[in-house]
C-alpha atoms as a PDB file:
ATOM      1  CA  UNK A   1       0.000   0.000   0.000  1.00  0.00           C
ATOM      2  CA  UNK A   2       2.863   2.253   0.341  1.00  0.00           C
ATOM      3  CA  UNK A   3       4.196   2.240  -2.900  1.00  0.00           C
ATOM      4  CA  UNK A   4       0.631   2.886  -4.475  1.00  0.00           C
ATOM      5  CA  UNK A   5       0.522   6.268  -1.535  1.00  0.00           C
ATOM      6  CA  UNK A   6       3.243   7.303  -2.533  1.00  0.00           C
ATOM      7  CA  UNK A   7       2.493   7.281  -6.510  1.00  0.00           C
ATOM      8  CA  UNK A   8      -0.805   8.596  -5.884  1.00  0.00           C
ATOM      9  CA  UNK A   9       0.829  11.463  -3.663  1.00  0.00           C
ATOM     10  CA  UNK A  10       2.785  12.430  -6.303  1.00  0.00           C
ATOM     11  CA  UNK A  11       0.630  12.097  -9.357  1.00  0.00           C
ATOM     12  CA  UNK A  12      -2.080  14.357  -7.694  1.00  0.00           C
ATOM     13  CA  UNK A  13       0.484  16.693  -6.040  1.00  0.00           C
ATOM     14  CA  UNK A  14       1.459  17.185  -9.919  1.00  0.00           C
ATOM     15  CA  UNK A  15      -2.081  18.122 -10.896  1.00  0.00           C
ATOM     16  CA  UNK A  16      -2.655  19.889  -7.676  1.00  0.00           C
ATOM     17  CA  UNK A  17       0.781  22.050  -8.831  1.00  0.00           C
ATOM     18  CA  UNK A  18      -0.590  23.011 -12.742  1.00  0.00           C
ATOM     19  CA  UNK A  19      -3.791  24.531 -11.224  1.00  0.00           C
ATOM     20  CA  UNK A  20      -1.094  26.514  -9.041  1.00  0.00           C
ATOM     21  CA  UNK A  21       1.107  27.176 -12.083  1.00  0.00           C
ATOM     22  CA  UNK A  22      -2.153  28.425 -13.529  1.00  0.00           C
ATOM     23  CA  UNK A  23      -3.565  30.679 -11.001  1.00  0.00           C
ATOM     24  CA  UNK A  24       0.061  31.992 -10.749  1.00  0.00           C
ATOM     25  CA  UNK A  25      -0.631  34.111 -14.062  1.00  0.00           C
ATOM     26  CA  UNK A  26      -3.001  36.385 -11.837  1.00  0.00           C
ATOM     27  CA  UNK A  27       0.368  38.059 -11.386  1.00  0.00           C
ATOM     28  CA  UNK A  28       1.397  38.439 -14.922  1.00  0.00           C
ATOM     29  CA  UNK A  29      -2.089  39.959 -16.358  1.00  0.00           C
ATOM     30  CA  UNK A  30      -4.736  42.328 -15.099  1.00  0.00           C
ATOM     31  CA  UNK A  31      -7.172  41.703 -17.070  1.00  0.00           C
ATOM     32  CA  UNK A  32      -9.779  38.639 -16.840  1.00  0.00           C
ATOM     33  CA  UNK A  33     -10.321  35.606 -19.242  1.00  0.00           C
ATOM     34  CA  UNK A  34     -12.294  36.823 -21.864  1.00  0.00           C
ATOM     35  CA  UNK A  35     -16.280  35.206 -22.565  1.00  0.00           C
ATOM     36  CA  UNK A  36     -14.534  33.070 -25.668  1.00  0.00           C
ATOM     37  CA  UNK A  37     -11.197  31.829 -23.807  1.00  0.00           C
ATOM     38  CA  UNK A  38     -12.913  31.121 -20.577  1.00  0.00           C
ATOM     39  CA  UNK A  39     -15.535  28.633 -23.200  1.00  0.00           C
ATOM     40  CA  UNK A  40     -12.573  27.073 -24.273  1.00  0.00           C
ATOM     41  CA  UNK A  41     -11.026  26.180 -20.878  1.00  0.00           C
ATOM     42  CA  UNK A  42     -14.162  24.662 -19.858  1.00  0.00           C
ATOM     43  CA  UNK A  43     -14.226  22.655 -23.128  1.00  0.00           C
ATOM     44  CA  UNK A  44     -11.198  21.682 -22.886  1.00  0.00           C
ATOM     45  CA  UNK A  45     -11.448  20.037 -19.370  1.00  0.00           C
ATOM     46  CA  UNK A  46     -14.937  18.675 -20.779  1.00  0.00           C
ATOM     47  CA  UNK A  47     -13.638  16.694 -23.084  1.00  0.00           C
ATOM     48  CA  UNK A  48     -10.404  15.674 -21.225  1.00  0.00           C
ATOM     49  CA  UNK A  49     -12.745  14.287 -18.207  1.00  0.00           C
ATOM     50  CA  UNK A  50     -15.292  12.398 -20.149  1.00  0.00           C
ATOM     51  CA  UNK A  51     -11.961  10.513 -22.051  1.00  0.00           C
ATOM     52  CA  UNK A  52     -10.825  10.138 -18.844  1.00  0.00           C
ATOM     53  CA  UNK A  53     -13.800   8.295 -17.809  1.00  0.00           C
ATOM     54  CA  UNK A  54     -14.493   6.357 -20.384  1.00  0.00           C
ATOM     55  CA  UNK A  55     -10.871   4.840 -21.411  1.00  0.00           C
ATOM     56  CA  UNK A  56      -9.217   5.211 -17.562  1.00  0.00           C
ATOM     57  CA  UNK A  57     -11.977   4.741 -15.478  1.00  0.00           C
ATOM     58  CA  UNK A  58     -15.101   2.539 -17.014  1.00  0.00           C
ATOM     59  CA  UNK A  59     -12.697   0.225 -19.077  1.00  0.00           C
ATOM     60  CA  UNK A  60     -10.220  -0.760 -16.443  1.00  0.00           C
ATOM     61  CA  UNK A  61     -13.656  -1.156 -13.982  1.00  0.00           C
ATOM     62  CA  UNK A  62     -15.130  -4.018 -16.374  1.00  0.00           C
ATOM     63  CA  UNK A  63     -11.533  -5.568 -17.312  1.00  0.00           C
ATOM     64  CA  UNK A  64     -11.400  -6.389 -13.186  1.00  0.00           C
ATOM     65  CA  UNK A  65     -14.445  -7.229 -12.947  1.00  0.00           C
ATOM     66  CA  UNK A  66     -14.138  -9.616 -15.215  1.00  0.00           C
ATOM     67  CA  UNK A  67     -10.858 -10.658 -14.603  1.00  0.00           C
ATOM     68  CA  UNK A  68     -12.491 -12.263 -11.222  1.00  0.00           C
ATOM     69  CA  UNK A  69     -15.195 -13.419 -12.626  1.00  0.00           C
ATOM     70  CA  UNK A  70     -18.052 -11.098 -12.210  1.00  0.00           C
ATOM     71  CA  UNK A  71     -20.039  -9.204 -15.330  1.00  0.00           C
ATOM     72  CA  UNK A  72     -18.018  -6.202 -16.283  1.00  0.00           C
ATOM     73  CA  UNK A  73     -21.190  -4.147 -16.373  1.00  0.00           C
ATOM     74  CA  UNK A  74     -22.265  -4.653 -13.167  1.00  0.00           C
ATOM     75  CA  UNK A  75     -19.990  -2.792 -11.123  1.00  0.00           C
ATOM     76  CA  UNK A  76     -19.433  -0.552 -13.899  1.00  0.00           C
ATOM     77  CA  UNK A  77     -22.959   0.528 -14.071  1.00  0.00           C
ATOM     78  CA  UNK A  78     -23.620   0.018 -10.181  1.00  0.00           C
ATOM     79  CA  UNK A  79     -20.414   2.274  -9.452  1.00  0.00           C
ATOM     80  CA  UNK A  80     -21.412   4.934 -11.921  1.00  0.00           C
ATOM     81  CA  UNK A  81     -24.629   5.566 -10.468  1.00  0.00           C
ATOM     82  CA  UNK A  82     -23.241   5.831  -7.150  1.00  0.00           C
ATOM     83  CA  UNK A  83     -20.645   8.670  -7.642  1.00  0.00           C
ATOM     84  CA  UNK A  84     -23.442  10.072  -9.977  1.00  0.00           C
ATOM     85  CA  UNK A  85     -25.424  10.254  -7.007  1.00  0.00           C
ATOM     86  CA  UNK A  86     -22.109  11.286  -4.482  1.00  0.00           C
ATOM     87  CA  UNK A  87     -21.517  14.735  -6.752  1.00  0.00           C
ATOM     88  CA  UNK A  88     -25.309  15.796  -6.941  1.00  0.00           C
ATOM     89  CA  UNK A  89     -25.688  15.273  -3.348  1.00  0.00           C
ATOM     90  CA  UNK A  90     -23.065  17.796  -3.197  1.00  0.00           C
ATOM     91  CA  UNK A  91     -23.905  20.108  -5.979  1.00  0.00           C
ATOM     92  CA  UNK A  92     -27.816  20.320  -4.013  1.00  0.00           C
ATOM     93  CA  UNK A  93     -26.013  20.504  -0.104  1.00  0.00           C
ATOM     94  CA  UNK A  94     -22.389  22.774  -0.842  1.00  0.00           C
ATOM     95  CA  UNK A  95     -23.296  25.983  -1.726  1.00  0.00           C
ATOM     96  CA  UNK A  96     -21.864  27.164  -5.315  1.00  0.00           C
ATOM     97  CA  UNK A  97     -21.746  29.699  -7.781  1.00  0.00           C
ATOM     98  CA  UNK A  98     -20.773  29.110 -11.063  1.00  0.00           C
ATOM     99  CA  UNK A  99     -18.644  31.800 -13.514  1.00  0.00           C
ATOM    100  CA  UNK A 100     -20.883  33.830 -15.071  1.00  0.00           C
ATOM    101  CA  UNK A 101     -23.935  33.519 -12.813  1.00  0.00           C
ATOM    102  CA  UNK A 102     -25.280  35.409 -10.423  1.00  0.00           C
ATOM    103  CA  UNK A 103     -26.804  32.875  -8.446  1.00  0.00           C
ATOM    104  CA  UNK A 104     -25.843  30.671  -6.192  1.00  0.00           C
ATOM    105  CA  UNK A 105     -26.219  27.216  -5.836  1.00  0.00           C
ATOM    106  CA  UNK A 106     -26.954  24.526  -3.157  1.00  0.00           C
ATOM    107  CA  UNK A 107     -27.895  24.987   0.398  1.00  0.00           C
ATOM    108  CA  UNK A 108     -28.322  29.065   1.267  1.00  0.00           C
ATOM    109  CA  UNK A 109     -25.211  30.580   3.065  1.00  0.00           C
ATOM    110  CA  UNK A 110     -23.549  33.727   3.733  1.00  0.00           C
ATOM    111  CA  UNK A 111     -20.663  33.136   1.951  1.00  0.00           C
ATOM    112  CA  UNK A 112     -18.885  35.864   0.357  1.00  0.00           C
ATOM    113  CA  UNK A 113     -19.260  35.581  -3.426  1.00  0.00           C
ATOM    114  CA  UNK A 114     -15.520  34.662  -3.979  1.00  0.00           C
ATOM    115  CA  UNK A 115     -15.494  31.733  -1.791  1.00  0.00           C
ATOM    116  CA  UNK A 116     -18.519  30.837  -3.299  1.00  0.00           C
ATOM    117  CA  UNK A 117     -16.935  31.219  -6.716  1.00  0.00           C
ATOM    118  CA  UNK A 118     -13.978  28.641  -5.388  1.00  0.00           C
ATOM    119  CA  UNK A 119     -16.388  26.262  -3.650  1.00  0.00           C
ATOM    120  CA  UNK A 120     -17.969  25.909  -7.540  1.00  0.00           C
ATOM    121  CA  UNK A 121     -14.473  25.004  -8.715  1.00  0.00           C
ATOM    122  CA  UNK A 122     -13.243  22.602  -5.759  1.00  0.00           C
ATOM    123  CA  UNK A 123     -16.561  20.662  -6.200  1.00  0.00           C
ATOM    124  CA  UNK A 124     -15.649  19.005  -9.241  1.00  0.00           C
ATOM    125  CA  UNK A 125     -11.491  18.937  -8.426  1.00  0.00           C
ATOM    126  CA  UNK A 126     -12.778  16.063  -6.246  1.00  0.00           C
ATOM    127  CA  UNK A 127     -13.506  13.309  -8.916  1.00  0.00           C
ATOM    128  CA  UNK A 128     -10.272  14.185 -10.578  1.00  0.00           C
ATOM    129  CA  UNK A 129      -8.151  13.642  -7.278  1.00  0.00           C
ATOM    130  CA  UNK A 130      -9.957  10.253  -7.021  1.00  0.00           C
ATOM    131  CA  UNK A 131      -9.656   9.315 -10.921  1.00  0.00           C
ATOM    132  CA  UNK A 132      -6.119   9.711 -10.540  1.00  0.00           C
ATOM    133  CA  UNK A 133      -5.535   7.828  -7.146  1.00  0.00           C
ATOM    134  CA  UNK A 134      -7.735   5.365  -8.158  1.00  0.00           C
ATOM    135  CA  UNK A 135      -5.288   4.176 -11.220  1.00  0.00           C
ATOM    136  CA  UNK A 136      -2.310   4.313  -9.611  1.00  0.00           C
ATOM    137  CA  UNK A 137      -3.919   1.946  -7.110  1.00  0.00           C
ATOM    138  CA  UNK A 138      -4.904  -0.370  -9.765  1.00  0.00           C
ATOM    139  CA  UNK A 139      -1.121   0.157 -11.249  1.00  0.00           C
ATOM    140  CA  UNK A 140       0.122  -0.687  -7.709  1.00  0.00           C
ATOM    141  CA  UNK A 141      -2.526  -3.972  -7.102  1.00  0.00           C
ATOM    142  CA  UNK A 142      -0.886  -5.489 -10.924  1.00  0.00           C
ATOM    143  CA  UNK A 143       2.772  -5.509  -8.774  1.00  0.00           C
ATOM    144  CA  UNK A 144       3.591  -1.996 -11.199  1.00  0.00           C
ATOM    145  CA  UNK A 145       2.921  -3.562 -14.665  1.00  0.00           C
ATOM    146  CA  UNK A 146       4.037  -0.891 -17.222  1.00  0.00           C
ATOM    147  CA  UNK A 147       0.995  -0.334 -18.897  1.00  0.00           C
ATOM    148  CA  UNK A 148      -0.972   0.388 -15.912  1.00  0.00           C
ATOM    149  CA  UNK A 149       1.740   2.942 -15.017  1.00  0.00           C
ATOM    150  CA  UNK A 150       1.483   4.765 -18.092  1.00  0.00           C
ATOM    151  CA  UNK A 151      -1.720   4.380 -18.062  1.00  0.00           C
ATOM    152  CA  UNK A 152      -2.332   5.883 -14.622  1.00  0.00           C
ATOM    153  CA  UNK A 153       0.390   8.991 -15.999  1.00  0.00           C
ATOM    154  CA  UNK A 154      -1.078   9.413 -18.958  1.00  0.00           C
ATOM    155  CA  UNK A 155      -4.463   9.852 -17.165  1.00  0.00           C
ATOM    156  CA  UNK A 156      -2.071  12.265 -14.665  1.00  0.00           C
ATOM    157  CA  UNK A 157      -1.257  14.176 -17.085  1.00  0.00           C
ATOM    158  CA  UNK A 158      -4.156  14.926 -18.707  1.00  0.00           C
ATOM    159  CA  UNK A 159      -5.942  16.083 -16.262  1.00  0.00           C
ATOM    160  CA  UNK A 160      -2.799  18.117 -15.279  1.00  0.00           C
ATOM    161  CA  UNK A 161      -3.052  20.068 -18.479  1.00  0.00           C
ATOM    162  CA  UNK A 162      -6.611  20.648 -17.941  1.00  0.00           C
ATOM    163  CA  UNK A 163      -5.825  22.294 -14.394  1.00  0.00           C
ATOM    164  CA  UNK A 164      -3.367  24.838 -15.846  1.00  0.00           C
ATOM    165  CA  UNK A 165      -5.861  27.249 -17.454  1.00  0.00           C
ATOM    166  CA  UNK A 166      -8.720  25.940 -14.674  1.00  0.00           C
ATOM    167  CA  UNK A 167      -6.538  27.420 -12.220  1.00  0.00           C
ATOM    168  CA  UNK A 168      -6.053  30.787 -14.129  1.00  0.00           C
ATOM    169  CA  UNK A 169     -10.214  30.709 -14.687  1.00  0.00           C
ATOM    170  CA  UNK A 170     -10.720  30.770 -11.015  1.00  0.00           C
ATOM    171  CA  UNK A 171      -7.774  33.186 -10.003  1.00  0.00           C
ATOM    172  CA  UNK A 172      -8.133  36.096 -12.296  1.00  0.00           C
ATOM    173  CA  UNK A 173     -11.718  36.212 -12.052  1.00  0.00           C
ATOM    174  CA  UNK A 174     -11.120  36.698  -8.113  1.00  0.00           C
ATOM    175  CA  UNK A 175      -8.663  39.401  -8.874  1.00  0.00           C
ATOM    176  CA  UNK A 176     -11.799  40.974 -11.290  1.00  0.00           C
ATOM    177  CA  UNK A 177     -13.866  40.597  -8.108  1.00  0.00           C
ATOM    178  CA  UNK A 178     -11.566  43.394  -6.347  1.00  0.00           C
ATOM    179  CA  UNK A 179      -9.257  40.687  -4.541  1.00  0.00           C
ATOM    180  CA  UNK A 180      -5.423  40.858  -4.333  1.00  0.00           C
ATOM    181  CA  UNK A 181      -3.758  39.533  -6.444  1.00  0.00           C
ATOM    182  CA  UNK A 182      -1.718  37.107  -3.754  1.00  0.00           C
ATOM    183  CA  UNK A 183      -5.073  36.367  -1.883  1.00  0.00           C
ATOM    184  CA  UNK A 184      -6.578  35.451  -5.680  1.00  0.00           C
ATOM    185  CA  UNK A 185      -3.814  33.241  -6.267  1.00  0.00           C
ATOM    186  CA  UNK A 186      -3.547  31.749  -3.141  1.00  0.00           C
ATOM    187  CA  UNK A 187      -7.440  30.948  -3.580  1.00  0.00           C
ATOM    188  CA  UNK A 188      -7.042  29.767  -6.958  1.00  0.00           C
ATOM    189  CA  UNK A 189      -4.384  27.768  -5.869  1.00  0.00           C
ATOM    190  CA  UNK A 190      -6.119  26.171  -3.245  1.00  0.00           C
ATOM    191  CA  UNK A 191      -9.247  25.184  -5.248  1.00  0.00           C
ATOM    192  CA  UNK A 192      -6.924  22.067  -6.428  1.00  0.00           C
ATOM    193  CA  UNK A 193      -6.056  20.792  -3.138  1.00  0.00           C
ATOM    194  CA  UNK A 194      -8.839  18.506  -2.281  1.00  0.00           C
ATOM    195  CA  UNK A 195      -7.220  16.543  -5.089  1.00  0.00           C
ATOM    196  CA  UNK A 196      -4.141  14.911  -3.447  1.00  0.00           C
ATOM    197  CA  UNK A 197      -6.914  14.991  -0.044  1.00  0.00           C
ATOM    198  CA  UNK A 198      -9.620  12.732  -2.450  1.00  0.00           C
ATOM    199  CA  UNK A 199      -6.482  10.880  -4.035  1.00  0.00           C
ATOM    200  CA  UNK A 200      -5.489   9.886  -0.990  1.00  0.00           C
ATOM    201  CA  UNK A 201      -8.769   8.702   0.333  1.00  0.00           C
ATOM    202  CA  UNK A 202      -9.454   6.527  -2.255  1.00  0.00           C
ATOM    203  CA  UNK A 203      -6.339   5.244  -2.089  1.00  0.00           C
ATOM    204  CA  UNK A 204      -6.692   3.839   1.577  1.00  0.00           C
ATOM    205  CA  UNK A 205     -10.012   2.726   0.837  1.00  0.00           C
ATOM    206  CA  UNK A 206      -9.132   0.833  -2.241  1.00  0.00           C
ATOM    207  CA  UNK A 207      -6.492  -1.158  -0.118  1.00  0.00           C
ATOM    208  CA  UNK A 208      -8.866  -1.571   2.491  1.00  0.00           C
ATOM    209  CA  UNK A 209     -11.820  -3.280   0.165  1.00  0.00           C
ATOM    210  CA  UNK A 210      -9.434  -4.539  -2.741  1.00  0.00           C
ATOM    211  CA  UNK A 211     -12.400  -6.437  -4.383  1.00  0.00           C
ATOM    212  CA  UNK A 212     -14.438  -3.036  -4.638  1.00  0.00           C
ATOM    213  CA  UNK A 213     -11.920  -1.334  -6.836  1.00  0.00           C
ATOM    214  CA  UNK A 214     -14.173  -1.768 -10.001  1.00  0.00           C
ATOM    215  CA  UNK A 215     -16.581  -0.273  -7.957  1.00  0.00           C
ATOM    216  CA  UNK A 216     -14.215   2.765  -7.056  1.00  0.00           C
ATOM    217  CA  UNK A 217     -13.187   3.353 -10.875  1.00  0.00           C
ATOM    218  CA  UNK A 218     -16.437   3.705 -11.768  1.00  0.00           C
ATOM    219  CA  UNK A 219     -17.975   5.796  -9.194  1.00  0.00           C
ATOM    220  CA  UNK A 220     -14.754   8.413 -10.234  1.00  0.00           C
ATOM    221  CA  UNK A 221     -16.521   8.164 -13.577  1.00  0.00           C
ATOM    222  CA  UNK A 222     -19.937   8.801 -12.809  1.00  0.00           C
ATOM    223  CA  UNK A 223     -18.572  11.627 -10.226  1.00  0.00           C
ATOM    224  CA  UNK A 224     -16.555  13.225 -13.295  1.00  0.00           C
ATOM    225  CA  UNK A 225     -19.321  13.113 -16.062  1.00  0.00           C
ATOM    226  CA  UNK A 226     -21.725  14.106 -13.659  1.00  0.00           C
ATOM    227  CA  UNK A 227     -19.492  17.588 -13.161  1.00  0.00           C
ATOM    228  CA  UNK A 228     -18.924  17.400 -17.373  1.00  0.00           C
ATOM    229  CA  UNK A 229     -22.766  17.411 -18.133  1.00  0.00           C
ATOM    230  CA  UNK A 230     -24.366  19.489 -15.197  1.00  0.00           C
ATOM    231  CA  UNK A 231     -21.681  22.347 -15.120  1.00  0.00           C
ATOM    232  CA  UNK A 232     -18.769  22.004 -18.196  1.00  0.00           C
ATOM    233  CA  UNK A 233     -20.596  21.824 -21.371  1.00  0.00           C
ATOM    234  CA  UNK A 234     -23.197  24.020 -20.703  1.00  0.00           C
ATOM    235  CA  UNK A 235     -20.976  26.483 -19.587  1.00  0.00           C
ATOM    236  CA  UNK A 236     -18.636  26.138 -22.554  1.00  0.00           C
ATOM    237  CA  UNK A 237     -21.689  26.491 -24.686  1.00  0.00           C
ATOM    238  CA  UNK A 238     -23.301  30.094 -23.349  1.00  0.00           C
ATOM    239  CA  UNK A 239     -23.193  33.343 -25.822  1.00  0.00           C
ATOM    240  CA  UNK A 240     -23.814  33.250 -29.516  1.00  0.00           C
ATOM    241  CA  UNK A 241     -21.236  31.245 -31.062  1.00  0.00           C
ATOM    242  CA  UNK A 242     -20.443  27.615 -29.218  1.00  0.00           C
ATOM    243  CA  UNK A 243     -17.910  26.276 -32.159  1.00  0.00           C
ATOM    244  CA  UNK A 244     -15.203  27.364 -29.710  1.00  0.00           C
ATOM    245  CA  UNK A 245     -16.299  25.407 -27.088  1.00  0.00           C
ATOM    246  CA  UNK A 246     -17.491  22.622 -29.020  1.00  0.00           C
ATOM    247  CA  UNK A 247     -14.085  22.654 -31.236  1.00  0.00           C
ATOM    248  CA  UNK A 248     -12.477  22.466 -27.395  1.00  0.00           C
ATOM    249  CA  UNK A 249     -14.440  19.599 -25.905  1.00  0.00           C
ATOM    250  CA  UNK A 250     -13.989  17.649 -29.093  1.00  0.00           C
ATOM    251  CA  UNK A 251      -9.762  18.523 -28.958  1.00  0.00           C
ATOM    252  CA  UNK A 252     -10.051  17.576 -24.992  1.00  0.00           C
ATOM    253  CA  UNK A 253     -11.469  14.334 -25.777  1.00  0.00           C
ATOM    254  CA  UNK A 254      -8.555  13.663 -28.360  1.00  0.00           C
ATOM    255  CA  UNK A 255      -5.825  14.597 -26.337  1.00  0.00           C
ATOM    256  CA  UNK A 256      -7.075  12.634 -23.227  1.00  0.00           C
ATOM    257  CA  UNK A 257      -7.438   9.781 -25.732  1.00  0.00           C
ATOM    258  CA  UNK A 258      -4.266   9.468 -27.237  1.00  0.00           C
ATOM    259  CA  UNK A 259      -2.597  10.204 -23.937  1.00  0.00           C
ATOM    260  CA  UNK A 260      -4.242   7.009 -22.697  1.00  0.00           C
ATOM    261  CA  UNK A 261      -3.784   4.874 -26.170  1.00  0.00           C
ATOM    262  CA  UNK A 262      -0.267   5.956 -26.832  1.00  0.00           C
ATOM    263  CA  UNK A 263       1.085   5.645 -23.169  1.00  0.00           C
ATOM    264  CA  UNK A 264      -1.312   3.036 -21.913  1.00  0.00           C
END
């Protein structure tokens, strides 16, 4: 179990460091992400996170299923539905609001608007800390096999490249909202921590109940294209003209998908 800690550690400290490399630009511009750019991010991440779950999540959950025995779909659709269930229950109870709106979500609070703006941003960091812990468990359970390490870094790294410009999103906006430009980076920064916290977790839990780990991938899944089809794509499709964001979620899901081919 140590060896698949201390992967996970790393791998998510690695994503949890591009969404501070991104926030980190608050210093070098003034201005905020424009309506068009800010589409594009969340594109981008779209399409990155529903490769993710279909090719480093769902797949794996069936192979291991199987591989004992037990219908592939079972766990894969039990699992999904679950972690489905896990992010609504926290998009209805942790109170939210999204870029661009100017109301909140979830239970009422009095929350200042920024922290309200990171809380929107944290809330789906969560699957992506577990996505990645998750496969570098699995790597660590087949005794470090090669292709489940590359597999598990390609699926790092993907999602790392996604955080970059997430963590800009969230920290220049802050700045926009009349916050410094430390505290907005700091904040932005932050909003990627409960990643190597959730990678962790799962981590411990997976080693705990080793037979549930199908279960586990695909409850990361259902938790990341719950978070892709409540809050990405509709936000990378508001305004007039969606062929950015569309163009983005389409060049997400091929990056995230040759990442996992190529490396995998």
């Amino acid at each position: 179990m140590t060896r698949s800690l201390l992967w996970a550690a790393g791998a998510t400290g690695f994503t949890f460091l591009m969404t501070t490399l991104g926030a980190s630009l608050v210093f070098l511009f003034r201005k905020k992400v424009s309506g068009s750019v800010q589409r594009i991010f969340l594109g981008f991440a779209a399409g990155v996170m529903t490769a993710a779950s279909v090719f480093s999540l769902l797949l794996p959950a069936m192979e291991e299923a199987e591989a004992t025995g037990v219908p592939g779909w079972i766990p894969a659709a039990g699992g999904f539905l679950l972690g489905m269930g896990f992010l609504l229950l926290l998009d209805v109870l942790l109170p939210h609001l999204h870029l661009g709106s100017s109301q909140p979500e979830g239970l009422h609070s009095s929350f200042h608007r920024t922290t309200l703006l990171v809380f929107a941003v944290t809330l789906h960091n969560i699957p992506e800390g577990m996505a990645v812990g998750l496969t570098f468990a699995l790597a660590a359970q087949h005794s470090g096999e090669w292709s489940d390490l590359s597999a598990a870094a390609a699926l790092a790294l993907g999602i790392g490249i996604q955080n970059f410009p997430e963590g800009a999103a969230i920290s220049l906006p802050l700045r926009q909202e009349g916050m410094g430009r430390r505290k907005a980076f700091l904040w932005g920064s932050m909003s990627g921590v409960v990643e190597p916290i959730f990678g962790i977790l799962v981590v411990l839990l997976a080693a705990w109940i080793q037979p549930a780990m199908p279960w586990l991938l695909s409850f990361a899944a259902g938790a990341m294209l719950y978070v892709v089809v409540e809050e990405l794509i509709p936000e990378a499709h508001l305004g007039e003209h969606s062929n950015a964001g569309t163009l983005a979620v389409m060049g997400g899901f091929l990056l995230m998908m040759v990442l996992d081919v190529a490396l995998g």
